[in-house]
N, C-alpha and C. Protein backbone atom coordinates (compact mmCIF):
# COMPACT_ATOMS: atom_id res chain seq x y z
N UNK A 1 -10.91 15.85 7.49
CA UNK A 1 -10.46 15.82 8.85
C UNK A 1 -9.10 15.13 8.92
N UNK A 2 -8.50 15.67 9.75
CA UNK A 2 -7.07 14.87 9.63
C UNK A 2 -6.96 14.16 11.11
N UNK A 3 -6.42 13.33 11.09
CA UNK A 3 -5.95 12.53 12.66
C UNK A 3 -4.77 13.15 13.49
N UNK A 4 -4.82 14.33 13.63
CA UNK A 4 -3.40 15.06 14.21
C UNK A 4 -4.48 15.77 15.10
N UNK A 5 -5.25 15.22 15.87
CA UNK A 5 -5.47 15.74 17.56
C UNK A 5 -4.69 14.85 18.61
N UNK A 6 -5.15 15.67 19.73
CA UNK A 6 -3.72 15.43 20.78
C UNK A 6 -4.07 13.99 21.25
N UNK A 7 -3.31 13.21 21.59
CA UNK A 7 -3.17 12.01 22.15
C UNK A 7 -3.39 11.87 23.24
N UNK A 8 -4.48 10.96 23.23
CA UNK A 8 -4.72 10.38 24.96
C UNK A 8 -3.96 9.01 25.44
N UNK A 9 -3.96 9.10 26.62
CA UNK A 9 -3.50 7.14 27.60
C UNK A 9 -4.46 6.82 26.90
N UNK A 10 -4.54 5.58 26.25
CA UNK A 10 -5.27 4.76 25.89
C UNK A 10 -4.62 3.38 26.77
N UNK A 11 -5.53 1.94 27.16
CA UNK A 11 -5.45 0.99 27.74
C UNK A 11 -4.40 -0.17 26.74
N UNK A 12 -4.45 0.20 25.37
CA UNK A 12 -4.46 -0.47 24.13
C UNK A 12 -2.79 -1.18 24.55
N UNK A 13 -2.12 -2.23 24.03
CA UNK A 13 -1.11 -2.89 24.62
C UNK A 13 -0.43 -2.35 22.70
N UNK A 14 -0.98 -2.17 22.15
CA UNK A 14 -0.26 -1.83 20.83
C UNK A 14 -0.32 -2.66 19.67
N UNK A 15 -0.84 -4.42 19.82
CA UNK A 15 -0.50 -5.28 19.12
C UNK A 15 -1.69 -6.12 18.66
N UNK A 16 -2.21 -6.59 17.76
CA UNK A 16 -3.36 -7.15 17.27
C UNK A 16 -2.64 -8.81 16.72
N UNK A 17 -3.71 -9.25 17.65
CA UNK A 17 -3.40 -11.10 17.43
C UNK A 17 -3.40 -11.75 16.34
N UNK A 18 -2.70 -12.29 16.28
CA UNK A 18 -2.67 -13.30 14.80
C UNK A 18 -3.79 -14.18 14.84
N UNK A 19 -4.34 -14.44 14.08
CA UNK A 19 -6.21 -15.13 13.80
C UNK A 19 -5.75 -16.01 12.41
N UNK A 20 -4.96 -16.69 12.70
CA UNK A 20 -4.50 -17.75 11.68
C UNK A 20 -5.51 -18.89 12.23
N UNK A 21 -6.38 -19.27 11.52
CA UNK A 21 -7.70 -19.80 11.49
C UNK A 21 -7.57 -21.54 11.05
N UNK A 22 -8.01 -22.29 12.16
CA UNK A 22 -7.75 -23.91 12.04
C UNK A 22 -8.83 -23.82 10.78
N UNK A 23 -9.77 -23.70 11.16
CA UNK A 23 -11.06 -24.02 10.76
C UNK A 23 -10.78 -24.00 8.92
N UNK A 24 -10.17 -22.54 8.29
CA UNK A 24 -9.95 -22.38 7.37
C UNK A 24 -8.88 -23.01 6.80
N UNK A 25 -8.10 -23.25 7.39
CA UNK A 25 -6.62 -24.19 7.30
C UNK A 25 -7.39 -25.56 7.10
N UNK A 26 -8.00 -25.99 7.67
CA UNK A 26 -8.65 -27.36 7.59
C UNK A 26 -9.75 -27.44 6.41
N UNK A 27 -10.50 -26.25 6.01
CA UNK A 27 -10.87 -26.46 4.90
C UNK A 27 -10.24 -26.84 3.30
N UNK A 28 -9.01 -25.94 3.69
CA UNK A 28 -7.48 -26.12 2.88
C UNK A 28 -7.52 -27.39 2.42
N UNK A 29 -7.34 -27.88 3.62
CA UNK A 29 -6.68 -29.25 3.62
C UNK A 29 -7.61 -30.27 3.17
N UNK A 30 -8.45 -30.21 3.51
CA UNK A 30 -10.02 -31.38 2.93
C UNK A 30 -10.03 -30.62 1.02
N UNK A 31 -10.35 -29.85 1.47
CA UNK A 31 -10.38 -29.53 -0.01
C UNK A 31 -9.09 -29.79 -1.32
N UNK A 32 -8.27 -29.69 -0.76
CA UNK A 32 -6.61 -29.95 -1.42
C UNK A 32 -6.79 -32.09 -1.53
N UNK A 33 -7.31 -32.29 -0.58
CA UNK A 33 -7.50 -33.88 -0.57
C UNK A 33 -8.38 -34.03 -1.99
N UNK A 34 -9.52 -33.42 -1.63
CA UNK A 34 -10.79 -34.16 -2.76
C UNK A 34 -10.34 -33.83 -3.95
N UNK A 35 -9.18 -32.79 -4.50
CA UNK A 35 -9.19 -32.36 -5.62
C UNK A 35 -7.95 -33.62 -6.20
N UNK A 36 -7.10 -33.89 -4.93
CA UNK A 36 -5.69 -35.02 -5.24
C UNK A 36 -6.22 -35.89 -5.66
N UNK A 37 -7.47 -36.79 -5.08
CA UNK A 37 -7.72 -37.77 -5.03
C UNK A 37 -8.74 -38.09 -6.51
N UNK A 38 -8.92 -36.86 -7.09
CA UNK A 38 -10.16 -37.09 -8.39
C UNK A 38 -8.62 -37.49 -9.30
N UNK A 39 -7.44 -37.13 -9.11
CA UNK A 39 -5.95 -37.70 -9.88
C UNK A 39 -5.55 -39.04 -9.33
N UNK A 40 -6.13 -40.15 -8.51
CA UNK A 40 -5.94 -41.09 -8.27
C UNK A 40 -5.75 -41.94 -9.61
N UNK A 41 -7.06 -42.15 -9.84
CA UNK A 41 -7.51 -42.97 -11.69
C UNK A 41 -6.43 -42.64 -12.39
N UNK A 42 -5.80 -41.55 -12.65
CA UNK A 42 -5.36 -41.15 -13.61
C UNK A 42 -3.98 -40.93 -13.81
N UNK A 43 -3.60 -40.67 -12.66
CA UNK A 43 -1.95 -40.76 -11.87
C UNK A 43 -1.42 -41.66 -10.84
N UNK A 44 -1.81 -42.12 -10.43
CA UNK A 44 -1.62 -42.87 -9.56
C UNK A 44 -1.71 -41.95 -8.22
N UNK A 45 -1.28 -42.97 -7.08
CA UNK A 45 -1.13 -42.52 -5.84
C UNK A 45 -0.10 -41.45 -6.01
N UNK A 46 1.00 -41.73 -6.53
CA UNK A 46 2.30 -40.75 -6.43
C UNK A 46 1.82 -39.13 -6.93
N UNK A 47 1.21 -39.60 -8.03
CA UNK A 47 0.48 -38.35 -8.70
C UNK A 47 -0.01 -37.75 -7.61
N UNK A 48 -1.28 -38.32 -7.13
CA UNK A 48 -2.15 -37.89 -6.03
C UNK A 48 -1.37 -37.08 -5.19
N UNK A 49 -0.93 -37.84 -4.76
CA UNK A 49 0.33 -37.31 -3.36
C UNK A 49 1.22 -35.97 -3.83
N UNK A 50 2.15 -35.68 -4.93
CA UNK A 50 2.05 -34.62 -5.47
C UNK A 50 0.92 -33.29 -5.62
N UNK A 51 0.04 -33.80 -5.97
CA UNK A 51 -1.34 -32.68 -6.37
C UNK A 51 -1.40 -32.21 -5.34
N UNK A 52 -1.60 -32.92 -3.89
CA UNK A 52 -2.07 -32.15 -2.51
C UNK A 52 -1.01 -31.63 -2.29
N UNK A 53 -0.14 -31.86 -2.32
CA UNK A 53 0.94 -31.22 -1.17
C UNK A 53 1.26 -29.81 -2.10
N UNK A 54 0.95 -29.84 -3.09
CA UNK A 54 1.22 -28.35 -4.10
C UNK A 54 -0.45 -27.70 -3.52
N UNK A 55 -1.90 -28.28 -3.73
CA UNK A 55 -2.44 -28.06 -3.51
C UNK A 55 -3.07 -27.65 -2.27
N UNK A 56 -2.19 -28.06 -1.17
CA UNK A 56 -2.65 -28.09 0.14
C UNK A 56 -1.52 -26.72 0.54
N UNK A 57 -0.48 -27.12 0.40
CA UNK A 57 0.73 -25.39 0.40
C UNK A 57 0.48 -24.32 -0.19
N UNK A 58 -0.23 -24.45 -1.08
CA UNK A 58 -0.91 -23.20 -1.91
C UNK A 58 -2.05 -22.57 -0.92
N UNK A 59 -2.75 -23.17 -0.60
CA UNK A 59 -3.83 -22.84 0.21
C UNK A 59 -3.59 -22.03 1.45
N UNK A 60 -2.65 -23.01 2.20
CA UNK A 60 -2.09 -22.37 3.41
C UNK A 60 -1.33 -21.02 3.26
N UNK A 61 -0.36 -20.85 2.23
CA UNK A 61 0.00 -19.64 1.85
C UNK A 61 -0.97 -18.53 1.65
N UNK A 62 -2.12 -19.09 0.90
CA UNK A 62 -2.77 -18.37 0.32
C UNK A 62 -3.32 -17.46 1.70
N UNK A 63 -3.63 -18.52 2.58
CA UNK A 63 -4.79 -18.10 4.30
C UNK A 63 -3.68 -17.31 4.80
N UNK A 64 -2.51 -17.64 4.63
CA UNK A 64 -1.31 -16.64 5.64
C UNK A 64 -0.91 -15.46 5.11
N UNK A 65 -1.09 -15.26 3.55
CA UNK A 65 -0.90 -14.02 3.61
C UNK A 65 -2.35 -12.94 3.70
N UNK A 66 -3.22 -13.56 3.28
CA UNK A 66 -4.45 -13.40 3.49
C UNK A 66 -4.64 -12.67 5.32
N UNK A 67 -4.46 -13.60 5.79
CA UNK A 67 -4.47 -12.89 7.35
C UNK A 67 -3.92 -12.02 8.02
N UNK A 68 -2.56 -11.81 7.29
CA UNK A 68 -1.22 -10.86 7.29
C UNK A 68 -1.72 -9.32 7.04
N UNK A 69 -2.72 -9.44 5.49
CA UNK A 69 -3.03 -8.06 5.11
C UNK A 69 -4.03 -7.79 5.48
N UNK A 70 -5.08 -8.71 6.29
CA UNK A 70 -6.13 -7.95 6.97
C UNK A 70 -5.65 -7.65 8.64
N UNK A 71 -4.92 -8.54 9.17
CA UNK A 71 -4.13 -8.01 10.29
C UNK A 71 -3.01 -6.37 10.33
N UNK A 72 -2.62 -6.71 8.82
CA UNK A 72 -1.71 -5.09 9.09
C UNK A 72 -2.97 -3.90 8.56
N UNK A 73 -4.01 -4.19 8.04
CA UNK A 73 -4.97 -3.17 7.87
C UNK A 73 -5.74 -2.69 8.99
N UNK A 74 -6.23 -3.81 10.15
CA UNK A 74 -6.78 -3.50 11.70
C UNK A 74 -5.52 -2.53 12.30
N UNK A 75 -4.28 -2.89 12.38
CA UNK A 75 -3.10 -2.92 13.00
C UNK A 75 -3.23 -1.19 12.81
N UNK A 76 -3.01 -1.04 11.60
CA UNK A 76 -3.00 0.16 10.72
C UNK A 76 -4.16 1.25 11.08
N UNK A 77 -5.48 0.47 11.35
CA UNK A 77 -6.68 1.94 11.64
C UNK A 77 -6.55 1.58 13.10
N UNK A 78 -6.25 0.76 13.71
CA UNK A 78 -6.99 0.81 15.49
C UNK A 78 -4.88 1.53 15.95
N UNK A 79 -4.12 2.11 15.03
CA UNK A 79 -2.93 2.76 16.14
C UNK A 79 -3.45 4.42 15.16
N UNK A 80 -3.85 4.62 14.34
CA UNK A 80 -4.49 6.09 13.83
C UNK A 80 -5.21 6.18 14.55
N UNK A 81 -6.67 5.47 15.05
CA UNK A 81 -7.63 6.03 16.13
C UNK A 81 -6.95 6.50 17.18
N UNK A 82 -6.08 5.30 17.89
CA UNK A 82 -5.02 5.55 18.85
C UNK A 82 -4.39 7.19 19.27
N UNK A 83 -3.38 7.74 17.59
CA UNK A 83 -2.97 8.59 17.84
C UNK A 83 -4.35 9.28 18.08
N UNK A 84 -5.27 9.55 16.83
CA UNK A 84 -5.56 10.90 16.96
C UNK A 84 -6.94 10.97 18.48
N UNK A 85 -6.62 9.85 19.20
CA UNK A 85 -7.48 10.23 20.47
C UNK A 85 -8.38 9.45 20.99
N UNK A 86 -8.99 8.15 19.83
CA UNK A 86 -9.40 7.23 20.37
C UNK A 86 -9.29 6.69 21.27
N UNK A 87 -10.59 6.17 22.01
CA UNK A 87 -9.96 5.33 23.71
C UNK A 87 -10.01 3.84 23.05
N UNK A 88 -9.18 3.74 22.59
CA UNK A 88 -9.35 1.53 22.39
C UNK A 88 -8.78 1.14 23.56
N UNK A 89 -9.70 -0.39 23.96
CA UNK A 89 -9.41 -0.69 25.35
C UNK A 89 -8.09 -1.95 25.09
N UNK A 90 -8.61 -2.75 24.14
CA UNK A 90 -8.48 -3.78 23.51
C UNK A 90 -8.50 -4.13 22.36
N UNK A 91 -7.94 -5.23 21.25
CA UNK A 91 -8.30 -5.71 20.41
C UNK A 91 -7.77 -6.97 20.59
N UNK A 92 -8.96 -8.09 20.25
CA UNK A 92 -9.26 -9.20 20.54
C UNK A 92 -9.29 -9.81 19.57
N UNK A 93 -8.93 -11.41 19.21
CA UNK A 93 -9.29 -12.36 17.60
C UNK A 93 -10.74 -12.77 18.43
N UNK A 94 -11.51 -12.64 17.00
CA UNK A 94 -13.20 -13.28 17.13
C UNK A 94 -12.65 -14.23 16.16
N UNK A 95 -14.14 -15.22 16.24
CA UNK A 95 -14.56 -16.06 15.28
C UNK A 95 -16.25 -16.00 14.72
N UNK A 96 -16.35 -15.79 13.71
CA UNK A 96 -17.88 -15.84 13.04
C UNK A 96 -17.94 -16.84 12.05
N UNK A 97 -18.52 -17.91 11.55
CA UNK A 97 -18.37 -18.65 10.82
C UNK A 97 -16.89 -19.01 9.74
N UNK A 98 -16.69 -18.24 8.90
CA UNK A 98 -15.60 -18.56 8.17
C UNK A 98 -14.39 -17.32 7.74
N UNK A 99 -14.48 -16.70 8.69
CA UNK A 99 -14.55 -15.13 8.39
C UNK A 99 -13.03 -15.71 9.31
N UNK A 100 -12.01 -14.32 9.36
CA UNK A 100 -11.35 -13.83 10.42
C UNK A 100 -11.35 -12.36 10.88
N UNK A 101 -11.86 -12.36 12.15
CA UNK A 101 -12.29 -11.15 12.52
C UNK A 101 -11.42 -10.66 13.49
N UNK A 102 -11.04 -9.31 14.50
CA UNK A 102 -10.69 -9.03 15.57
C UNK A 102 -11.75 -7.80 15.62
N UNK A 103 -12.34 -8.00 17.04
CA UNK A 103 -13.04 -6.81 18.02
C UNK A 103 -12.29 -6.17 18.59
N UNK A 104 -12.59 -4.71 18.09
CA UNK A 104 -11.84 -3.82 18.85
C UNK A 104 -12.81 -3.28 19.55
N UNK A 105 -12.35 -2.97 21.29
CA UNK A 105 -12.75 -2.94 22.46
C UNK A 105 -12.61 -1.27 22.64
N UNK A 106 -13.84 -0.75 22.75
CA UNK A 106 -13.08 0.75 22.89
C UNK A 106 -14.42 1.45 23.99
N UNK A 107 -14.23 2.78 24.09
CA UNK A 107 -15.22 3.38 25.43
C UNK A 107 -16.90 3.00 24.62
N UNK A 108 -16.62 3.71 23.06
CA UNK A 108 -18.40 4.02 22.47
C UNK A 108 -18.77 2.46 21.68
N UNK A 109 -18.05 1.16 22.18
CA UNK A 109 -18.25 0.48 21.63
C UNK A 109 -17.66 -0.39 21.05
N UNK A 110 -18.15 -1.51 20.41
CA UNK A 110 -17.08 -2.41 20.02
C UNK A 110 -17.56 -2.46 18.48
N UNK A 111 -16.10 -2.51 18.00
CA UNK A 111 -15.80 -2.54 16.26
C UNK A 111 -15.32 -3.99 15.72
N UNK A 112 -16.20 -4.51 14.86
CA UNK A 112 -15.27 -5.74 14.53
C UNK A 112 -14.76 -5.57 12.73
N UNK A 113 -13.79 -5.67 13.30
CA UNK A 113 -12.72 -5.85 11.92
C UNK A 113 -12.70 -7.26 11.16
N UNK A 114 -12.32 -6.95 10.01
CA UNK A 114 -12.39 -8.93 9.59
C UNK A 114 -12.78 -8.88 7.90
N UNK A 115 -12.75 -10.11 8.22
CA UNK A 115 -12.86 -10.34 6.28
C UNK A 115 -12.46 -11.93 5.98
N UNK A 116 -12.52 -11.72 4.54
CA UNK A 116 -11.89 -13.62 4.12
C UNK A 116 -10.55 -13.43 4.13
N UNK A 117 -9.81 -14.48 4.69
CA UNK A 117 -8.56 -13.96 4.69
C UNK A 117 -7.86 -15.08 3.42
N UNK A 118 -7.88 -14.95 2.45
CA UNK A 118 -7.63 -15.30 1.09
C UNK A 118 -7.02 -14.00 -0.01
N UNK A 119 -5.56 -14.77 -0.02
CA UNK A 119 -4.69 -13.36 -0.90
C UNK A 119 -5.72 -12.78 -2.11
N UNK A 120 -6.05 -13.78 -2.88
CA UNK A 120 -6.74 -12.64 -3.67
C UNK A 120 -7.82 -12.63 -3.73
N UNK A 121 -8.57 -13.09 -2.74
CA UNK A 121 -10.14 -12.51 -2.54
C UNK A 121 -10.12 -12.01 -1.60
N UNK A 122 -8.88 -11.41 -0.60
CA UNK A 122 -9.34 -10.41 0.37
C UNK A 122 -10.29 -9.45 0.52
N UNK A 123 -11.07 -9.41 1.57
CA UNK A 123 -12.33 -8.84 1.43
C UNK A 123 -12.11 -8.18 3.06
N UNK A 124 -12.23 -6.59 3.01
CA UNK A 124 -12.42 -6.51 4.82
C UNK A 124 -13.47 -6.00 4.82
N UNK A 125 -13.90 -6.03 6.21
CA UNK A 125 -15.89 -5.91 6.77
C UNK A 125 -14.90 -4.92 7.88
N UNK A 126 -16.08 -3.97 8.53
CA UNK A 126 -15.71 -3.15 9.55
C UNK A 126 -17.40 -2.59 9.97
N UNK A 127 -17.42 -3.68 11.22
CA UNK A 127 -18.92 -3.35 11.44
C UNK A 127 -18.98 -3.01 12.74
N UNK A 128 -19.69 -1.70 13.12
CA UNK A 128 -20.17 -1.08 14.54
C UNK A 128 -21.80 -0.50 14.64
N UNK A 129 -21.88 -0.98 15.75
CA UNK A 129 -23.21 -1.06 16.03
C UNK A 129 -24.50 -0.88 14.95
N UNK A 130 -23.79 -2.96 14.87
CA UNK A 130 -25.03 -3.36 13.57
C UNK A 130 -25.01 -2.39 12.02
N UNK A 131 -23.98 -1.60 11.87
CA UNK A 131 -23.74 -1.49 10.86
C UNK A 131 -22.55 -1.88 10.05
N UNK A 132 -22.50 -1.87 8.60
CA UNK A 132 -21.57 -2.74 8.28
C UNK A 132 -21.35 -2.13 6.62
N UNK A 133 -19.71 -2.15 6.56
CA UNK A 133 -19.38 -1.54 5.34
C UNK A 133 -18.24 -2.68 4.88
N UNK A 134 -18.39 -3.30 3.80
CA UNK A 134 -17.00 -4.08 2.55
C UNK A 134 -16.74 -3.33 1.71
N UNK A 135 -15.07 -3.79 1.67
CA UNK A 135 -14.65 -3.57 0.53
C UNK A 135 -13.28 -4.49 0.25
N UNK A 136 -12.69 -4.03 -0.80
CA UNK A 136 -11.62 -4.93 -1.38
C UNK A 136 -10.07 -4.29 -0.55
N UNK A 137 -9.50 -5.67 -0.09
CA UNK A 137 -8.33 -5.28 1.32
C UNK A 137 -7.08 -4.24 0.81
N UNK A 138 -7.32 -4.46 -0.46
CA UNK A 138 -5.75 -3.80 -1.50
C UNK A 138 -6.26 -2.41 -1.35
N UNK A 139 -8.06 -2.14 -1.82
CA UNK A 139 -8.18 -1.00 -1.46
C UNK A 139 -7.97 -0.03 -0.11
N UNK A 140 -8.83 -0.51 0.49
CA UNK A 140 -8.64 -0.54 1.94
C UNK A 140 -6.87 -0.20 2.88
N UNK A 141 -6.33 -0.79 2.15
CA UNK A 141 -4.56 -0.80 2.48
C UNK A 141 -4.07 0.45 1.78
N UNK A 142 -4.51 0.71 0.55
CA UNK A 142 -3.96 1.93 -0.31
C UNK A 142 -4.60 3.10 0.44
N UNK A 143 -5.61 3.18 0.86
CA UNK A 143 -6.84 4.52 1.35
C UNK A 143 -6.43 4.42 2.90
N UNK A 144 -5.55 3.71 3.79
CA UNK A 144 -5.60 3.81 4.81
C UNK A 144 -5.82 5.10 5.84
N UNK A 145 -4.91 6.03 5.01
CA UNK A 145 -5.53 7.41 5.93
C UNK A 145 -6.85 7.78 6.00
N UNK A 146 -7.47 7.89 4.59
CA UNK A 146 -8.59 8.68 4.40
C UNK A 146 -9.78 7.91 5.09
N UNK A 147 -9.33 5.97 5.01
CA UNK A 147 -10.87 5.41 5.72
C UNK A 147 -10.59 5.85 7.15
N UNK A 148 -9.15 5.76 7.96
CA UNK A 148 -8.91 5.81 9.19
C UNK A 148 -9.76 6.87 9.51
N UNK A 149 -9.44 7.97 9.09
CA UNK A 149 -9.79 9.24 9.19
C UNK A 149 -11.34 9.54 9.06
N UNK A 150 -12.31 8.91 8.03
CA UNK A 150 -13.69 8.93 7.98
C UNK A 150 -14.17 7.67 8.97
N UNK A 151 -13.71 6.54 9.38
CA UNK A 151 -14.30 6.10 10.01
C UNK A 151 -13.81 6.32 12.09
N UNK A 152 -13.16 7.37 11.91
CA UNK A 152 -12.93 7.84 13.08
C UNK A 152 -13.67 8.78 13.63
N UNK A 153 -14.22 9.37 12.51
CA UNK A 153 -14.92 10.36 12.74
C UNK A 153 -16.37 10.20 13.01
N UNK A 154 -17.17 8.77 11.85
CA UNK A 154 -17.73 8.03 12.12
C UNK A 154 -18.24 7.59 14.16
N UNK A 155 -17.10 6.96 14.14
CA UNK A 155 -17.48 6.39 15.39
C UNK A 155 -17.18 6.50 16.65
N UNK A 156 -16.15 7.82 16.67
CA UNK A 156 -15.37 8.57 17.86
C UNK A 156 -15.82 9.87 18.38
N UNK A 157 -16.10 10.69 16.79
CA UNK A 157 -16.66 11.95 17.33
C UNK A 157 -18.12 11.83 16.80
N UNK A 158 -19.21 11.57 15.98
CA UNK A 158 -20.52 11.45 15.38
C UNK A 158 -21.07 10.61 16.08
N UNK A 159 -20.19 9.08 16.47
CA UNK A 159 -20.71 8.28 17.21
C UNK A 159 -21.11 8.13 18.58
N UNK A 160 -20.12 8.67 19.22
CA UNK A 160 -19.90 8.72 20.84
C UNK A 160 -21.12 9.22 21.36
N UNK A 161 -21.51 8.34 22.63
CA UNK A 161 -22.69 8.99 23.25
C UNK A 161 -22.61 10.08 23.60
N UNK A 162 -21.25 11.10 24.27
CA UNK A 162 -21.22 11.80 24.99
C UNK A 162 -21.88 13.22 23.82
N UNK A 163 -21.17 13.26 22.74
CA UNK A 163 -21.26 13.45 21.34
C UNK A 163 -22.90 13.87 20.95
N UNK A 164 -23.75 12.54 21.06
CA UNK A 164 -25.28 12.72 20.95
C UNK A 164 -26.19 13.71 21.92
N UNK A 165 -25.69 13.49 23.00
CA UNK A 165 -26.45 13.65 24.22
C UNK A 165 -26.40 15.65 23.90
């Protein structure tokens, strides 16, 4: 199936929120501490103080680009639904435990996008109504047409109530 049907008004403003995550940033940071501080004994404070700030910038990098490539992968399937006809109303940043997610708001339902947002354990989830598919974000980014395209079909034309009825 290809995504070249005709385009509807959709409500959609075009732009998916940045979900740069305290919670995970703050794990960063506690964690970048306990690892400085086992170099106390052994380096001193100065040492210490070194270890985190390499250890604690690493981390944060790590969550920002991490969030970057699961943000341009949502970005990427919710403006393909877009063209090929999807009604998205919205897309919104969620929070689920440690995850970064955005719900996309649409007529047959809401889709949540998301994953770990960690450069190289990127992981994206794409779950609609209680179902739920992972995979690896590099993949996911390389296949962008073909998932756009199967999970459009999925949940726009197979899914849609109007569709069942």
């Amino acid at each position: 199936m290809q995504l070249d049907q005709p385009t509807q008004e959709t409500a959609w403003s075009g732009t998916v929120p940045s979900a740069l995550d305290a919670r995970v940033l703050g794990l960063v940071v506690v964690t970048a501490g306990l690892a400085a501080s086992v170099n106390v004994p052994y380096g001193g404070i100065p040492f210490a103080a070194v270890a985190f700030v390499l250890l604690a910038g690493t981390g944060v990098v790590v969550h920002v680009l991490g969030e970057r490539k699961l943000r341009r992968i949502t970005d990427g399937l919710v403006e393909r639904w877009a063209d090929a006809g999807g009604e998205i109303e919205t897309v919104t940043k969620s929070a689920t435990g440690m995850r970064t997610e955005w719900t996309v708001h649409t007529s047959d339902g809401t889709i949540t996008i998301g994953g770990i947002a960690l450069v190289p354990l990127s992981r994206l989830s794409i779950e609609w109504q209680g179902v739920g598919d992972t995979m690896d974000a590099s993949e996911a980014a390389a296949n962008m047409d073909q998932l756009a395209a199967s999970l459009y079909e999925e949940i726009f034309e197979i899914g849609s109530p109007s569709r069942r009825a």
